[in-house]
Protein backbone atom coordinates (compact mmCIF):
# COMPACT_ATOMS: atom_id res chain seq x y z
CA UNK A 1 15.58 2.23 21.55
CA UNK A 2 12.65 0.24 21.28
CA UNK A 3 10.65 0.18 18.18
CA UNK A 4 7.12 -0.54 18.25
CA UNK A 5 5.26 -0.48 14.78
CA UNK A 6 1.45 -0.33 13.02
CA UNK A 7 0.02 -1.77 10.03
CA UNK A 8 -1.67 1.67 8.40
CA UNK A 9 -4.19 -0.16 7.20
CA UNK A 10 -5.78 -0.05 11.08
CA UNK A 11 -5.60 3.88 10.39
CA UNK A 12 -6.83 3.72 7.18
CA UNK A 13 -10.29 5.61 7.12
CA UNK A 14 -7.62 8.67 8.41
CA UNK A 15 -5.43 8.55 5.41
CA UNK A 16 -7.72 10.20 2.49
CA UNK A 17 -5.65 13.36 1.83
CA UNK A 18 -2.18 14.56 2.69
CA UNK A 19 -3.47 16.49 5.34
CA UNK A 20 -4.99 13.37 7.18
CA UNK A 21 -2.46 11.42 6.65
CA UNK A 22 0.38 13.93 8.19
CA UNK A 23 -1.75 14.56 11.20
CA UNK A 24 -2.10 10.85 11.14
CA UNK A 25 1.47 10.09 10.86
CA UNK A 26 2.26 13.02 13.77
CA UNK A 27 -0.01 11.10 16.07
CA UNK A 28 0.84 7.69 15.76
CA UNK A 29 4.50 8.72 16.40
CA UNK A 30 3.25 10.98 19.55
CA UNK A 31 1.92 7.10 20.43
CA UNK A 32 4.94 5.87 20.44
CA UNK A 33 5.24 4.38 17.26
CA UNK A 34 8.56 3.88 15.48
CA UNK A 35 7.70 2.21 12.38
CA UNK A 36 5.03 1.05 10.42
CA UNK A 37 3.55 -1.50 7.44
CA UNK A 38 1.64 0.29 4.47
CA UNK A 39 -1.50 -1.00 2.90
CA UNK A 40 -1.14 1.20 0.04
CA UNK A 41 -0.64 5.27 0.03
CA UNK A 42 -3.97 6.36 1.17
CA UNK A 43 -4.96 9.54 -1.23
CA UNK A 44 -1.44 10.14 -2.16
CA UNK A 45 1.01 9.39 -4.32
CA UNK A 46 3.88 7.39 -3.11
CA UNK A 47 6.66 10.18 -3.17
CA UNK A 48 4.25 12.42 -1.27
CA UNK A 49 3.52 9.28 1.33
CA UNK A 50 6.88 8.70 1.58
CA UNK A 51 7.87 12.31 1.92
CA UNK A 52 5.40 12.78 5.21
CA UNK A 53 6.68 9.41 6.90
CA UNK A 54 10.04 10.86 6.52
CA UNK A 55 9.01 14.36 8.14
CA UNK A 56 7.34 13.07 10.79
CA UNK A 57 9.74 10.11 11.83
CA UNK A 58 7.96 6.88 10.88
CA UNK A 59 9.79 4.27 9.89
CA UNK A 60 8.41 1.99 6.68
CA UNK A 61 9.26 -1.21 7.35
CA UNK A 62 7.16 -3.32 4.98
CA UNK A 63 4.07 -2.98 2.59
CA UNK A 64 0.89 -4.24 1.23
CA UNK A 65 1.79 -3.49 -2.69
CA UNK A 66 -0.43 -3.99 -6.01
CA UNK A 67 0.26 -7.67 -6.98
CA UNK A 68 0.30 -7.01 -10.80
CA UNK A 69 2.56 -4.44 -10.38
CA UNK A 70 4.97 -6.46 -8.03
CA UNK A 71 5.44 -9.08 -10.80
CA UNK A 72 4.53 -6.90 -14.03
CA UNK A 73 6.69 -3.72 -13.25
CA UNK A 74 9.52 -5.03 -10.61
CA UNK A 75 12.02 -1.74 -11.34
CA UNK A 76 9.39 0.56 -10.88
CA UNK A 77 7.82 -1.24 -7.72
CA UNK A 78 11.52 -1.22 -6.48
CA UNK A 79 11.85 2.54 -7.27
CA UNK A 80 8.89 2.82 -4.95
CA UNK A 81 10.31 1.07 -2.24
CA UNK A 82 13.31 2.74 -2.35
CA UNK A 83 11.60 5.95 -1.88
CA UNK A 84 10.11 4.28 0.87
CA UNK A 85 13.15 3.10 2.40
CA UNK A 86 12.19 -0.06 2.10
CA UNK A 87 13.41 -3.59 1.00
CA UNK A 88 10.70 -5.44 2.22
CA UNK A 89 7.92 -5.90 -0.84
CA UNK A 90 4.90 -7.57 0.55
CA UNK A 91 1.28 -8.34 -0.72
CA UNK A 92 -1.70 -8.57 1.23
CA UNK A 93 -3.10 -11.52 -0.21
CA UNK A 94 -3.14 -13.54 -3.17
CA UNK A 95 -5.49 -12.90 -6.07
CA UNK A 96 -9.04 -15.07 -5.83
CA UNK A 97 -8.35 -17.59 -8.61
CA UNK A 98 -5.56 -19.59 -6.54
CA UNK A 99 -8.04 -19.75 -3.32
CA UNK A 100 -10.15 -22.01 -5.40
CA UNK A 101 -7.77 -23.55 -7.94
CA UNK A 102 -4.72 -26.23 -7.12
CA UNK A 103 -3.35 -25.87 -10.24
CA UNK A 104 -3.73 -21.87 -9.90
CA UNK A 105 -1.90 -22.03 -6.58
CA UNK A 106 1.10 -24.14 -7.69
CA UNK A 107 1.26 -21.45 -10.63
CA UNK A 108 0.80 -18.22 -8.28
CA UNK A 109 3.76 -20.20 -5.86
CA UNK A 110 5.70 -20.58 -9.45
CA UNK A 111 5.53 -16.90 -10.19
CA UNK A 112 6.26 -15.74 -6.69
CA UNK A 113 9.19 -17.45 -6.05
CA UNK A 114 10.65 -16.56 -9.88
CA UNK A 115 9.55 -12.94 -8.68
CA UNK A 116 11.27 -13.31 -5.47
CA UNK A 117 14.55 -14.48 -7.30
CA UNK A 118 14.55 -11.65 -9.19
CA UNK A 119 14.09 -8.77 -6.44
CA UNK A 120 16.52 -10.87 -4.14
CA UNK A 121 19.18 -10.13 -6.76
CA UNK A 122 18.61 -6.38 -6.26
CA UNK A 123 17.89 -6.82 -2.47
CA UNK A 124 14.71 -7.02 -1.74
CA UNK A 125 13.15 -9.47 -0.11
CA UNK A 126 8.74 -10.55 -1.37
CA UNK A 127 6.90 -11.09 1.52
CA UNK A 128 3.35 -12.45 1.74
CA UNK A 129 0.69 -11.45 4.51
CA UNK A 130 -2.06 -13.78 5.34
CA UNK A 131 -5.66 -13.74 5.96
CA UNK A 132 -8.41 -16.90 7.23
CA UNK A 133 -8.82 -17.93 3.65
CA UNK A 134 -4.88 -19.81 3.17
CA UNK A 135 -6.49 -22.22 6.18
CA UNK A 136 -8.65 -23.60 3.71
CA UNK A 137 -8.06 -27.09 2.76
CA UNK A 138 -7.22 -27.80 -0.74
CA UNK A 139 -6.25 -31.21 -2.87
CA UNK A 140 -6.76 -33.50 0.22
CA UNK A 141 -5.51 -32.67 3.20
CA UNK A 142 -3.34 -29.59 3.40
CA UNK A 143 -4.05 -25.65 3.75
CA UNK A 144 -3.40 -23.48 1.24
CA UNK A 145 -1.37 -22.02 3.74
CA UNK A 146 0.68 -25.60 4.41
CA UNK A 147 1.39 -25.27 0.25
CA UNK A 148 2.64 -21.58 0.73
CA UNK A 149 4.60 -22.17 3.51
CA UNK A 150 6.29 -25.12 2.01
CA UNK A 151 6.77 -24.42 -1.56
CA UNK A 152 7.70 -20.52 -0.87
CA UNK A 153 11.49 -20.36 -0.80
CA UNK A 154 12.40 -18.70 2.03
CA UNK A 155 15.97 -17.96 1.16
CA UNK A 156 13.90 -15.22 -0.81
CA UNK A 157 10.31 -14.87 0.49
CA UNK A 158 9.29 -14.33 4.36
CA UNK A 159 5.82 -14.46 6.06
CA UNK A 160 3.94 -11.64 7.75
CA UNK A 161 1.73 -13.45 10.22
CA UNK A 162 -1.73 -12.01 10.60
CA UNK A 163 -2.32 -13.71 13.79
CA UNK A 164 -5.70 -11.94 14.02
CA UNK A 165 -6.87 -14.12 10.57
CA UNK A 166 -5.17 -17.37 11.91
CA UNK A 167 -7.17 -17.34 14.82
CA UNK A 168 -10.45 -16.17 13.01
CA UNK A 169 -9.72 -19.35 10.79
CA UNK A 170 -9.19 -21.73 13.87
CA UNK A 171 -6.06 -22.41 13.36
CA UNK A 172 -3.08 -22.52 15.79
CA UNK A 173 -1.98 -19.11 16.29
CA UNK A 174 1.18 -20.22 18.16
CA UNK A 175 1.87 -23.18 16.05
CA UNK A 176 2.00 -20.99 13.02
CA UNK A 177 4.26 -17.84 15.15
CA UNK A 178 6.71 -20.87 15.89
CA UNK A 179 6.61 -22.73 12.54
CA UNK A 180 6.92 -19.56 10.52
């Protein structure tokens, strides 16, 4: 069977209760959808999110989690995922201060990759979703995207190419599907 799968966050303004987000679930699924990427629970708790993918055969396959909580609380974020029946713990984006900052960067790289160690051992894997921003040049020449991509250690961290916000930065859409 094919699988074919959504990032919710495209459905998002339909996810505000547990009503809205069952019907949504029911007609993605009717769609054709298999499986799909959160960007958080909509205006439900993550049991009750979970519960409704279940019943209405969607797949999660990744999400967009909170960032503090992904390195401040890892059992509980890993309880989540679990319930999610997932192993795939993703953020959506780094926090602002290592957009601007070199130093910030190589420190946000530091503590993804020690987080990343850590949830491999229990096996999950961190994954990191990008926007235009990581295109952004940075102490000389390179992107912060070119320092993610080769400081991340991918024995324990994997990409999930936005290749709407690579092309909205100019970069090379393909380039990036075939380096990544």
């Amino acid at each position: 069977m094919k699988k074919l799968g959504l990032q919710l966050y495209t459905i998002r303004d339909h996810m505000k209760t547990e009503q809205d987000i069952d019907e949504s679930f029911a007609k993605v699924v009717a769609l054709g959808y298999t499986e799909a990427q959160t960007a958080g629970f909509g205006g439900v708790e993550a049991d009750v999110f979970a519960k409704l993918a279940k019943k209405n055969g969607l797949s999660i396959v990744g999400t967009h989690y909170n960032y503090d909580n992904i390195f401040n609380n890892p059992d509980e974020t890993m309880q989540i995922h679990d319930m999610l029946g997932t192993k795939n713990v993703g953020i959506g984006g780094m926090p602002a201060g290592p957009r601007k900052d070199y130093d910030e960067l190589m420190r946000f790289i530091e503590q993804f990759n020690k987080s990343a160690e850590l949830y491999a051992k229990q096996g999950y894997k961190l994954t990191y979703h990008n926007h235009s921003f990581e295109f952004v040049k940075t102490n000389g020449n390179k992107t912060i995207m070119d320092y993610l991509y080769e400081e991340l250690d991918p024995k324990n961290v994997s990409f999930v190419l936005d290749t709407c916000w690579v092309a909205n930065a100019g970069a090379d859409v393909r380039y990036w599907m075939e380096k990544l």
